[in-house]
Protein backbone atom coordinates (compact mmCIF):
# COMPACT_ATOMS: atom_id res chain seq x y z
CA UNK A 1 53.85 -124.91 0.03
CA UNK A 2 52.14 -124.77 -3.58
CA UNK A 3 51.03 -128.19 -4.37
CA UNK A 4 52.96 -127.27 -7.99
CA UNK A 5 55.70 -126.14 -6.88
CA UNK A 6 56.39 -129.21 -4.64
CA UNK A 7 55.32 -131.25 -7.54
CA UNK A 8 57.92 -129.42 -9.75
CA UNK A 9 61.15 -129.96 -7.53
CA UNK A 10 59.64 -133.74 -6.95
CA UNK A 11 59.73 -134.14 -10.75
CA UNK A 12 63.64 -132.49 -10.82
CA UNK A 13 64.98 -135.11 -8.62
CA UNK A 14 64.54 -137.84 -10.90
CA UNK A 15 67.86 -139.16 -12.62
CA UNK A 16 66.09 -139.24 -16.49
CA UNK A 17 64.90 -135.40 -15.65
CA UNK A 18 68.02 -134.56 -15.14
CA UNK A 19 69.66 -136.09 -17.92
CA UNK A 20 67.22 -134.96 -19.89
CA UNK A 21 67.65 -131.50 -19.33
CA UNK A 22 71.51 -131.94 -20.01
CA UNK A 23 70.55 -132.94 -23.80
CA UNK A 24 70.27 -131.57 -26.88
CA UNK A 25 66.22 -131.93 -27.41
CA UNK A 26 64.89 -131.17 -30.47
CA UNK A 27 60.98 -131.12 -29.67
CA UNK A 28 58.82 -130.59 -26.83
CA UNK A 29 59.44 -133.42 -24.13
CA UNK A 30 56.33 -133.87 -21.59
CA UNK A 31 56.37 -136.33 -18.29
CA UNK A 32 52.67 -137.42 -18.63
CA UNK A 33 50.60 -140.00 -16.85
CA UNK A 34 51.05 -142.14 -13.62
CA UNK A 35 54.32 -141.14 -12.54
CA UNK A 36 53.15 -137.59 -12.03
CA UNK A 37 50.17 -139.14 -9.87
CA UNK A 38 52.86 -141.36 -8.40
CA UNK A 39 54.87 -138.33 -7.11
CA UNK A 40 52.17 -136.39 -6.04
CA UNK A 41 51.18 -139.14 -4.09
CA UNK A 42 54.76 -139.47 -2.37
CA UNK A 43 55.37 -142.67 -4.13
CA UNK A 44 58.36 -143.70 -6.05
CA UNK A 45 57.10 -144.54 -9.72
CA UNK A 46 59.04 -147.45 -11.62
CA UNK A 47 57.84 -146.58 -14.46
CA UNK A 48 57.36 -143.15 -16.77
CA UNK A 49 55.53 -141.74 -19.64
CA UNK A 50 56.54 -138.84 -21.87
CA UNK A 51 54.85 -137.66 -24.79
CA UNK A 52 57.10 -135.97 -27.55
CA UNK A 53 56.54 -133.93 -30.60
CA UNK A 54 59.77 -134.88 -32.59
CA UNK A 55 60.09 -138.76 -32.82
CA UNK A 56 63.89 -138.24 -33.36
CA UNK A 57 64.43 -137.57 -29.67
CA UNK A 58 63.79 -140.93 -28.96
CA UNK A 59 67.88 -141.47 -29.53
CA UNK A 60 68.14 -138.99 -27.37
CA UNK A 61 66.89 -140.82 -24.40
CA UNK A 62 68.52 -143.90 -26.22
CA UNK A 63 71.96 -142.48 -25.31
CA UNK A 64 70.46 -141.20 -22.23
CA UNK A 65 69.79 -145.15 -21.08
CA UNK A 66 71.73 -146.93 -23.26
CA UNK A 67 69.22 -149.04 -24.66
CA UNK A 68 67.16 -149.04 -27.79
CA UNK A 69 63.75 -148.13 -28.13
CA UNK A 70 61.20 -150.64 -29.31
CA UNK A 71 57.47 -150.20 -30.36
CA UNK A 72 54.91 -150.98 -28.50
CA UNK A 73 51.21 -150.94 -29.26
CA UNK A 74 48.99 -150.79 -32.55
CA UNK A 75 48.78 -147.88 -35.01
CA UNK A 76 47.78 -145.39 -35.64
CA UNK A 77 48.67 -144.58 -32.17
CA UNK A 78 51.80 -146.53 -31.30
CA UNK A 79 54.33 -145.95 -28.67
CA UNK A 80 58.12 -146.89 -28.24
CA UNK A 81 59.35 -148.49 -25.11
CA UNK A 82 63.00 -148.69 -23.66
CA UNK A 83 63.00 -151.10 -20.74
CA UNK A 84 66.04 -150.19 -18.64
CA UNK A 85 66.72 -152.34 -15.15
CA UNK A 86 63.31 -153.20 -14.27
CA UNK A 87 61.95 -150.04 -15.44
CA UNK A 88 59.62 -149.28 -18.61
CA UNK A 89 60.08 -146.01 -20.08
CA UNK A 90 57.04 -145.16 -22.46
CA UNK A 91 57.28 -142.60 -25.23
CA UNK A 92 54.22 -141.15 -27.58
CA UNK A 93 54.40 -139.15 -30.41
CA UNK A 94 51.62 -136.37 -30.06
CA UNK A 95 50.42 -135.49 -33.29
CA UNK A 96 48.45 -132.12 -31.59
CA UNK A 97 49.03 -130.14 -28.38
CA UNK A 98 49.58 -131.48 -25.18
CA UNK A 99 46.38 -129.93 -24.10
CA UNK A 100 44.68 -132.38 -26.75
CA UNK A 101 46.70 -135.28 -25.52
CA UNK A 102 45.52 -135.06 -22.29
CA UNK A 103 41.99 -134.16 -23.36
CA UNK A 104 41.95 -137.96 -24.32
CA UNK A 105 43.39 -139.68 -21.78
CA UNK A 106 41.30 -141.90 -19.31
CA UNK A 107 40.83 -139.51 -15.90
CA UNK A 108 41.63 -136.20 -14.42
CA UNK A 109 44.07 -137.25 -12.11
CA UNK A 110 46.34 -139.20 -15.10
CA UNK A 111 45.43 -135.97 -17.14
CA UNK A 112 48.30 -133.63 -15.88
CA UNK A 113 51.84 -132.75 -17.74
CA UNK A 114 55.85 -131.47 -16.91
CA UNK A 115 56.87 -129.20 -19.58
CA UNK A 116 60.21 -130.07 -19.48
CA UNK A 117 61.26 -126.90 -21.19
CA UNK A 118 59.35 -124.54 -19.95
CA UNK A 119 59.58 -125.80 -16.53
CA UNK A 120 55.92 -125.99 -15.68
CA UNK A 121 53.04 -128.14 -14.42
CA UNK A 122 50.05 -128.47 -17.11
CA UNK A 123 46.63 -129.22 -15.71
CA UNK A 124 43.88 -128.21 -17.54
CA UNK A 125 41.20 -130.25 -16.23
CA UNK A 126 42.06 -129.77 -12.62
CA UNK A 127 43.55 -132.60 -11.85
CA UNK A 128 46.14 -132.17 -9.04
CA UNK A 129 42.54 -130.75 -6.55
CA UNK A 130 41.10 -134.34 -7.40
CA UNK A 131 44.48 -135.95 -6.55
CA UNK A 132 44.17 -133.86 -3.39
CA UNK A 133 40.95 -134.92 -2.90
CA UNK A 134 40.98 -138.36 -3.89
CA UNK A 135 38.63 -138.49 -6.40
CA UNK A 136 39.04 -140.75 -9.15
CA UNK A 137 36.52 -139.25 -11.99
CA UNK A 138 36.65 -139.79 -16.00
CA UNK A 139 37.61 -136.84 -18.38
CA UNK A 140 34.47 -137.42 -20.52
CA UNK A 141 32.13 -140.34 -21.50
CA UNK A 142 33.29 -140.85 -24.88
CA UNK A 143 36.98 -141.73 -23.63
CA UNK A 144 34.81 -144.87 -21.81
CA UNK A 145 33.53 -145.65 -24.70
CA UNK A 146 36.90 -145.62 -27.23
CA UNK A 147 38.62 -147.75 -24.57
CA UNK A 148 36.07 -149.50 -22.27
CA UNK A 149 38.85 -150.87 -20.51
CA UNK A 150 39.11 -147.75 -18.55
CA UNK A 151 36.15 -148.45 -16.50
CA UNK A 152 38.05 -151.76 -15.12
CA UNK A 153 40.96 -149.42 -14.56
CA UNK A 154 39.09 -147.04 -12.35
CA UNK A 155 38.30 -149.90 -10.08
CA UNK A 156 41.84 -150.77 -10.08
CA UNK A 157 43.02 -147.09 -8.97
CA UNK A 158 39.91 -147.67 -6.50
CA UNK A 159 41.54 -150.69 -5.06
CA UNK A 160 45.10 -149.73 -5.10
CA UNK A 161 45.40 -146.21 -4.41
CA UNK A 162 44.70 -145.42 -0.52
CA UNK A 163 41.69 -143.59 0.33
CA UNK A 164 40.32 -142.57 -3.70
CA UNK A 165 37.03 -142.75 -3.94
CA UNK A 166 35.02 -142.94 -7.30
CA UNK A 167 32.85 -140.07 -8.24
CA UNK A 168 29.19 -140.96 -9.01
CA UNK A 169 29.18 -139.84 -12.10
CA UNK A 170 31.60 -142.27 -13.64
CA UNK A 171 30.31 -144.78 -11.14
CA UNK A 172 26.66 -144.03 -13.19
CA UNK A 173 28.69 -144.11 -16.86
CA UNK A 174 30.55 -148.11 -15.55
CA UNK A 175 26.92 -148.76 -14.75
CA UNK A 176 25.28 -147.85 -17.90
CA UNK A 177 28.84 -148.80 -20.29
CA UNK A 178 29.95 -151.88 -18.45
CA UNK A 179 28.71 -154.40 -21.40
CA UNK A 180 31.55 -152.81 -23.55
CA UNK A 181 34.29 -154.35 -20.95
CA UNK A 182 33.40 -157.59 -23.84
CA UNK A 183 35.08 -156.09 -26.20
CA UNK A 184 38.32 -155.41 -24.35
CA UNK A 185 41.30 -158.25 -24.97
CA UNK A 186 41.20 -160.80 -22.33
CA UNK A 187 44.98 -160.26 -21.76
CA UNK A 188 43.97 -156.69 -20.38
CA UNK A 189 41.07 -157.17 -18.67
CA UNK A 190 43.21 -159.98 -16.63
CA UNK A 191 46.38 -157.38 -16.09
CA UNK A 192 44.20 -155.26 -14.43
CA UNK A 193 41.88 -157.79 -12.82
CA UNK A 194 45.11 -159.26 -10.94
CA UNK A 195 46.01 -156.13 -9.65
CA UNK A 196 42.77 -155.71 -8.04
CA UNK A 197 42.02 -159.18 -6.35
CA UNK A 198 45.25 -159.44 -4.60
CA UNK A 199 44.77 -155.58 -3.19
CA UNK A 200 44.36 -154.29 0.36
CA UNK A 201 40.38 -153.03 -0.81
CA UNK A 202 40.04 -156.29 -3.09
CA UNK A 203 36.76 -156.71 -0.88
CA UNK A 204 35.28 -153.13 -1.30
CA UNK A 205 36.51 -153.25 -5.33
CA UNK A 206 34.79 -156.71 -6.01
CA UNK A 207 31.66 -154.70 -4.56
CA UNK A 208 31.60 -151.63 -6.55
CA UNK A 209 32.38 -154.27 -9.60
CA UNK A 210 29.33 -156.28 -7.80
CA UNK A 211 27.20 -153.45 -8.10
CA UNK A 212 27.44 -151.79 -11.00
CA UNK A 213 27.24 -154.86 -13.08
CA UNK A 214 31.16 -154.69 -14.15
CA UNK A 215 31.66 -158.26 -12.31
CA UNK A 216 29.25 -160.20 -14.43
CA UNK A 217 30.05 -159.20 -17.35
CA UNK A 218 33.43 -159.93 -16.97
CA UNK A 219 32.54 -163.39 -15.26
CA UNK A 220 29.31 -164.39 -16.14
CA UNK A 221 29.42 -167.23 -14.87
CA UNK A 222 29.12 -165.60 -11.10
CA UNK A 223 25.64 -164.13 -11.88
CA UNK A 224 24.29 -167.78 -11.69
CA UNK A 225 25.29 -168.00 -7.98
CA UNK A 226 23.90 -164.54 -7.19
CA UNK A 227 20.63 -165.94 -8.90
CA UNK A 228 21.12 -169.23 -6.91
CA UNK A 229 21.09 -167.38 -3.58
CA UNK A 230 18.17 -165.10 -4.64
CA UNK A 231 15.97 -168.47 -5.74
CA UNK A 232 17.15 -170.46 -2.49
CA UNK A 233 17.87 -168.11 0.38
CA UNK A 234 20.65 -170.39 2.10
CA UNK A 235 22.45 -169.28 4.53
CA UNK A 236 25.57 -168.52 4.56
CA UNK A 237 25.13 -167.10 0.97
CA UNK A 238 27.34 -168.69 -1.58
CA UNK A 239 28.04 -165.66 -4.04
CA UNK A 240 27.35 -164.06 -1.04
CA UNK A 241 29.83 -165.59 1.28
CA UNK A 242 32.31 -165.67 -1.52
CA UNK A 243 32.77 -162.02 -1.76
CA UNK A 244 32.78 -161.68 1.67
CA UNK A 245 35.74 -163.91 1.32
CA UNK A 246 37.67 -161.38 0.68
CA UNK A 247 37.58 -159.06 3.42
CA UNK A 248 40.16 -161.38 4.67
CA UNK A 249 42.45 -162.20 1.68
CA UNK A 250 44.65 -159.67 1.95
CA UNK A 251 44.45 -159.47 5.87
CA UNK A 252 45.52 -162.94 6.35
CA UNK A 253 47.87 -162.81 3.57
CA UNK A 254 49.92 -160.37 5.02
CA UNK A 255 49.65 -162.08 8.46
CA UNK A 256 51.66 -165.12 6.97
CA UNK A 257 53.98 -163.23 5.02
CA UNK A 258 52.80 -164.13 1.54
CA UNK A 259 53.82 -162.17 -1.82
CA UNK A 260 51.06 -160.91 -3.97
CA UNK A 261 51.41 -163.71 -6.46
CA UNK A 262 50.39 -166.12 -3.82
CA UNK A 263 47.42 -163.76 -3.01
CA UNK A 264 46.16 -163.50 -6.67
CA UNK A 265 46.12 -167.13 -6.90
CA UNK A 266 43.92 -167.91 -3.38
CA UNK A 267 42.17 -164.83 -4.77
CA UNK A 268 41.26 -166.65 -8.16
CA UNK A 269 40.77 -169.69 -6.20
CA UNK A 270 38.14 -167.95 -3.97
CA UNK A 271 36.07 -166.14 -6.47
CA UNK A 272 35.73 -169.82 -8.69
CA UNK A 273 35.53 -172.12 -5.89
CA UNK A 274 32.07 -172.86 -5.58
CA UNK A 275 30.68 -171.79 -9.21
CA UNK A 276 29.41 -175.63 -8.77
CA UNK A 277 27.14 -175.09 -6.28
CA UNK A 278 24.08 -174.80 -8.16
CA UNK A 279 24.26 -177.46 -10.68
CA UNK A 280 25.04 -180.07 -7.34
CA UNK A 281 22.53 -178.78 -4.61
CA UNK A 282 20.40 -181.75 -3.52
CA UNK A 283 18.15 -181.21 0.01
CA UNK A 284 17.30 -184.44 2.38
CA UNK A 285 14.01 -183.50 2.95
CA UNK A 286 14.24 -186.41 6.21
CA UNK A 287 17.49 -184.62 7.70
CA UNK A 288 16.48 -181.18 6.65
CA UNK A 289 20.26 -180.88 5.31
CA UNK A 290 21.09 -179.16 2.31
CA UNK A 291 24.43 -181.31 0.19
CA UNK A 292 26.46 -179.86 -2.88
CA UNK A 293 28.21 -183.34 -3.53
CA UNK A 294 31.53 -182.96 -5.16
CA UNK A 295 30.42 -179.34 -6.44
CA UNK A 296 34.55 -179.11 -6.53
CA UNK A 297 35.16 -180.76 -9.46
CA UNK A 298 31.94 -178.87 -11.05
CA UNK A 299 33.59 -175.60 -9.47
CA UNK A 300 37.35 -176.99 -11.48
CA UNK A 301 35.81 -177.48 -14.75
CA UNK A 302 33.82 -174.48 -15.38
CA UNK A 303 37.18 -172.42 -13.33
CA UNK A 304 38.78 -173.97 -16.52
CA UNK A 305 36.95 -172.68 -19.21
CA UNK A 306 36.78 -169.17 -17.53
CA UNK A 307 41.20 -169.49 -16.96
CA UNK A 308 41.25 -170.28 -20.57
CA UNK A 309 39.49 -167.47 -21.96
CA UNK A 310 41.16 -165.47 -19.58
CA UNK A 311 44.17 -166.47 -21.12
CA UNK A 312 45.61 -167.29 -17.58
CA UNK A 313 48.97 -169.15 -18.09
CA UNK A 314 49.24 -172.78 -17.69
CA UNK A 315 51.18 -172.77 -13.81
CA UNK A 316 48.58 -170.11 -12.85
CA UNK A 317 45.31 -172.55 -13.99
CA UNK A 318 47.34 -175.25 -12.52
CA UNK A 319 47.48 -173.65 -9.11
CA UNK A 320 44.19 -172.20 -9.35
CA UNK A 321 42.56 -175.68 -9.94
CA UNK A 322 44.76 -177.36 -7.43
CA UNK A 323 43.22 -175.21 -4.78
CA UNK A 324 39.49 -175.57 -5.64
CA UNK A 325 40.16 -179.53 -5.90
CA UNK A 326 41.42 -179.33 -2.22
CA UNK A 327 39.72 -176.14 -1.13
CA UNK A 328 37.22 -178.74 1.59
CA UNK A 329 40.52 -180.99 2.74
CA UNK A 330 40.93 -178.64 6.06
CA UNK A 331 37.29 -178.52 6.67
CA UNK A 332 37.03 -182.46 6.74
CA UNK A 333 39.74 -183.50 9.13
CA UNK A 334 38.77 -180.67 11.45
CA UNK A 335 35.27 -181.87 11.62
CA UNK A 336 36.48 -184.55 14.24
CA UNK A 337 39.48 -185.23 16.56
CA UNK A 338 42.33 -184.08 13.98
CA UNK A 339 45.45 -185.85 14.54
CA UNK A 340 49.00 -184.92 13.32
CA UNK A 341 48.59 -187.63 10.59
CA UNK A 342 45.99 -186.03 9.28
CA UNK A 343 47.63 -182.96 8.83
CA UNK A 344 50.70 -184.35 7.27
CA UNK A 345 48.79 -186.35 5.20
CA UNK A 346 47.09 -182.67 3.73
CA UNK A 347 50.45 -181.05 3.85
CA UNK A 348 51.59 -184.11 1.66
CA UNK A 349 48.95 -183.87 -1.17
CA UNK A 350 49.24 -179.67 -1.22
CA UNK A 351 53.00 -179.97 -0.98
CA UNK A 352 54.34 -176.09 -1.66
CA UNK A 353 50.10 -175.25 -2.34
CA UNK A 354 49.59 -175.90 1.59
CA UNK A 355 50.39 -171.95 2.57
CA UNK A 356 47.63 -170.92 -0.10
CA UNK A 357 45.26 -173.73 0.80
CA UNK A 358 45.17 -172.79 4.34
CA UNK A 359 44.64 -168.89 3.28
CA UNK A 360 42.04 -169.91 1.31
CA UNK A 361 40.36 -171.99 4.18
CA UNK A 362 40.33 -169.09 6.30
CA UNK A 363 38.83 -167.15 3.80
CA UNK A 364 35.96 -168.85 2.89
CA UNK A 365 35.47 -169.76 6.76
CA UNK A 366 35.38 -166.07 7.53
CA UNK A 367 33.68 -165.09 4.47
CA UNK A 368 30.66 -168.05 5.68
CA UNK A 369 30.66 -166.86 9.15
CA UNK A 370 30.44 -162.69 8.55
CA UNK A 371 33.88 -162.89 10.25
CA UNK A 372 32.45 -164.04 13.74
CA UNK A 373 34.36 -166.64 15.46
CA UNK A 374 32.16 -170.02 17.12
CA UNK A 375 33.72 -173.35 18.44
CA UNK A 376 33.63 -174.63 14.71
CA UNK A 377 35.74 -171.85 13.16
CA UNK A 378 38.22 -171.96 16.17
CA UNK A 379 38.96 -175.63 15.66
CA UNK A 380 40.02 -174.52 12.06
CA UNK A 381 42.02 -172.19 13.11
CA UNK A 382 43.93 -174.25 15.32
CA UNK A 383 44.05 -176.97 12.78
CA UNK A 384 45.35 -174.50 9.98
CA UNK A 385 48.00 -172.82 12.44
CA UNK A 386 49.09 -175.96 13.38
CA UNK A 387 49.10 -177.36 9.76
CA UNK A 388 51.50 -174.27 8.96
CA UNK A 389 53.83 -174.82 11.59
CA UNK A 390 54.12 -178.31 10.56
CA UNK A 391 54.53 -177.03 7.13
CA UNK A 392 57.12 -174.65 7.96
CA UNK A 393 59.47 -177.27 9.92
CA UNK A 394 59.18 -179.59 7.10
CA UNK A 395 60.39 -176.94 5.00
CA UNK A 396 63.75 -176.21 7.38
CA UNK A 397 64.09 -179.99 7.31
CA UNK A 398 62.94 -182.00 4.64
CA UNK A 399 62.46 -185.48 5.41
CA UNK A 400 65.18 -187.51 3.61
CA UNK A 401 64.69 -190.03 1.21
CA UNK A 402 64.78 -193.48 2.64
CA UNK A 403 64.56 -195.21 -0.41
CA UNK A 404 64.52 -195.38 -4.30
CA UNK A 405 62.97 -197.18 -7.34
CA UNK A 406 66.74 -198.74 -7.37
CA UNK A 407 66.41 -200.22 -3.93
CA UNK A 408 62.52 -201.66 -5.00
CA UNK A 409 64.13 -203.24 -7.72
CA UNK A 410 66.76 -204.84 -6.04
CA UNK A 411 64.44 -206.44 -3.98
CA UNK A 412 62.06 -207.86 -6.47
CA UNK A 413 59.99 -205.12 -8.35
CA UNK A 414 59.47 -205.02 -11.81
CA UNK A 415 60.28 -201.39 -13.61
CA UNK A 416 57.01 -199.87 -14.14
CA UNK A 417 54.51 -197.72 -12.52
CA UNK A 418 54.05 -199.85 -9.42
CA UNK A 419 57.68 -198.30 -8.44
CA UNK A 420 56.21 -194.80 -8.64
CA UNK A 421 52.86 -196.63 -6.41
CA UNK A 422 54.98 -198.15 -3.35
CA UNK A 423 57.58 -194.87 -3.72
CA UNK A 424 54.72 -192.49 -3.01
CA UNK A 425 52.65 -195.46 -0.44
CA UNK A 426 56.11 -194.70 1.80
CA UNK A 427 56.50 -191.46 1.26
CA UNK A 428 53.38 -190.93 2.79
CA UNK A 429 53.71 -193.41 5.76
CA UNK A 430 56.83 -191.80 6.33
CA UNK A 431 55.66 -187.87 6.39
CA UNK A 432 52.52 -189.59 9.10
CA UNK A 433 55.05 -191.26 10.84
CA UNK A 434 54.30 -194.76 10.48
CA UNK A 435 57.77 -195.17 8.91
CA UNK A 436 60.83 -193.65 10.11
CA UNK A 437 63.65 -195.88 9.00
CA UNK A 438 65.00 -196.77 5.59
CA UNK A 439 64.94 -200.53 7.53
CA UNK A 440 61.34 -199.77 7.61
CA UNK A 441 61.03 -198.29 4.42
CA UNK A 442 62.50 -201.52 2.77
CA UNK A 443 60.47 -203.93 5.09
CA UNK A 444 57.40 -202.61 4.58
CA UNK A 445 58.35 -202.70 0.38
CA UNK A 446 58.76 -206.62 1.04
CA UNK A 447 55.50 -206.97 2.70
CA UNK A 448 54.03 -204.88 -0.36
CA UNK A 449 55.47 -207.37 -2.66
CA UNK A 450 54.33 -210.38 -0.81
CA UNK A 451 50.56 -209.42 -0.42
CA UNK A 452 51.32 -208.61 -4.30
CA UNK A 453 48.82 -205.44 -3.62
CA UNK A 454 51.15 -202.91 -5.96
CA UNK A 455 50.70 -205.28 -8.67
């Protein structure tokens, strides 16, 4: 069947197409953008572009929705959005053609049109053979350069859309343009950054971003490790091993069930967590052992300063930093005979962070070991299955609450923060099992207050 006209009756079926061609339309009405690639692609787009020549037929798709239009984006090229159950519909005046629109837009395979009136599929740079072929190439070098953020953009279509490849040519135009990604908002460079690290090819992307330079000027803060591994030649790498990382995010993700928000965040967690390294590396020259002594609160504070001028949100740097904190916690208590207290104790600090911690852990295990499994990597593995499980019961039954800051006071505590203390001191005992009774809860408060250690 012609790849058009399959395209054409795809485009038909949808609901606003329809509508659309019900109504009285005053100018030219184009479906441009993604949600042509989407449908080509078999894939059900949420969201839709059209570019129009007569700004009053934006009521027209007003009534259509029933909901108003709003605008979106700076002049003098501004858009109007109407966001209608969960989906965005986009609308651009052109102020040319369509064939000029197009012209400008970021690559071949965004670069094709619906003439809604005429009934017919525009592609005048050939787009729909590169969407056949998967090739993911730029329209022309100066569209790079009027929005650089396009070059971050082809990395995400890399990493999100199964099988593209990019074409060496714009591979050679990221490599030679890529300081420009500075000038792009933060707030962009993130939306499209989050896509890509919590992606089934976030491995593959973070190594054409690796390679042509994108990644460090985005995070410059990475090139230091790269530089730290090429000056010290330690193995397992640690920029090295923390790419590597990744070839198992998304694998091990999906394994225990976790949404892409919980991804992104062991993916952030990953890529910052040892950006202390190099400022703790000490070597005992009599034990031949190489030490990075709390590099994880070097790692937190310089994560920090990247978050903020990433303009990550406060829960997201929150999470983020709770993980690189913790990120050795599953390491340490499977470095000897682990026992079930240990493992509540680490479920008990993580609380609803322990799923991510223990993706992370097998992450930068994997990532360390080039994904080969010794005696060393299956006692993690046994400790973090077993962590989860424990996890995962606590979570169908919570442990109840065997006693209050009411009940401490009652039997002799002053208000103050030694209640929140002896609260948390049980809480604990209770989750390793020391404590099982709100008997014991309260006896073991009375010894507290005797032995005066809480205050």
């Amino acid at each position: 069947m012609d790849i058009e006209y399959s395209l054409k009756e795809k485009i038909a079926c949808l609901d606003i197409i329809k509508e659309l061609k019900k109504s009285p339309i005053r100018g030219n009405v184009y479906l441009v953008g993604g949600s042509i690639r989407e449908l080509f692609l078999c894939s059900q787009p949420n969201d839709f572009d059209f570019a129009i020549t007569d700004e009053k037929d934006i009521k027209v798709f007003e009534e259509i929705l029933n909901s108003r239009a709003f605008i979106i984006g700076k002049k003098p090229i501004h858009a109007f959005r109407i966001a209608k159950d969960g989906k965005n519909i986009d609308l651009t005046k052109i102020e040319k053609d369509i064939t000029d629109d197009l012209l400008r837009r970021d690559f071949t395979i965004n670069a094709i049109a619906y003439d809604l009136k005429r009934d017919e599929i525009l592609d005048p740079l050939n787009g729909l053979v590169d969407l056949k072929e998967k090739i993911i190439i730029h329209i022309k070098k100066e569209n790079l350069i009027k929005d650089p953020l396009r070059m971050l953009k082809a990395v995400r279509h890399f990493s999100t859309l199964d099988g593209f490849i990019i074409h060496d040519n714009l591979y050679t135009c990221i490599c030679e343009l890529g300081h420009l990604i500075k000038n792009v908002a933060s707030e962009r460079i993130k939306y499209e950054f989050d896509q890509i690290v919590c992606s089934r090819q976030a491995f593959s992307s973070l190594k054409v971003m690796e390679t042509t330079g994108l990644l460090f000027e985005i995070f410059p803060e990475l090139i230091m490790l790269k530089r730290f591994d090429e000056e010290k030649r330690l193995k397992p790498e640690v920029f090295g091993h923390t790419i590597d990382a990744f070839k198992y995010l998304y694998q091990y993700g999906n394994r225990y069930q976790m949404d892409k928000q919980s991804i992104k965040i062991t993916g952030y967690a990953l890529l910052f967590h040892d950006l202390g390294k190099p400022q703790t590396f000490s070597y005992d020259r009599e034990k031949k052992v190489v030490h990075f002594f709390y590099h994880e609160r070097f790692s937190e504070k310089t994560a920090s300063l990247i978050m903020e001028r990433m303009r990550f949100s406060i829960n997201e740097m929150r999470q983020v930093k709770t993980l690189i904190q913790n990120h050795m916690r599953i390491f340490l208590i499977s470095a000897g005979e682990t026992t079930q207290r240990a493992i509540r104790r680490v479920i008990l600090k993580m609380g609803e962070f322990t799923p991510l911690l223990i993706l992370m852990t097998l992450c930068d295990m994997y990532g360390s070991s080039e994904g080969k499994d010794n005696a060393s990597t299956k006692k993690v593995l046994c400790v973090c299955e077993e962590m989860l499980s424990t996890f995962k019961r606590f979570q169908e039954k919570p442990l109840p609450r065997l006693i209050t800051g009411h009940d401490l006071i009652e039997i002799g505590y002053k208000e103050g923060p030694e209640i929140g203390r002896i609260l948390s001191d049980i809480r604990e005992r209770q989750i390793s099992g020391d404590i099982k009774t709100r008997q014991e809860a309260i006896d073991y408060a009375r010894t507290m207050l005797k032995t005066d250690i809480f205050h």
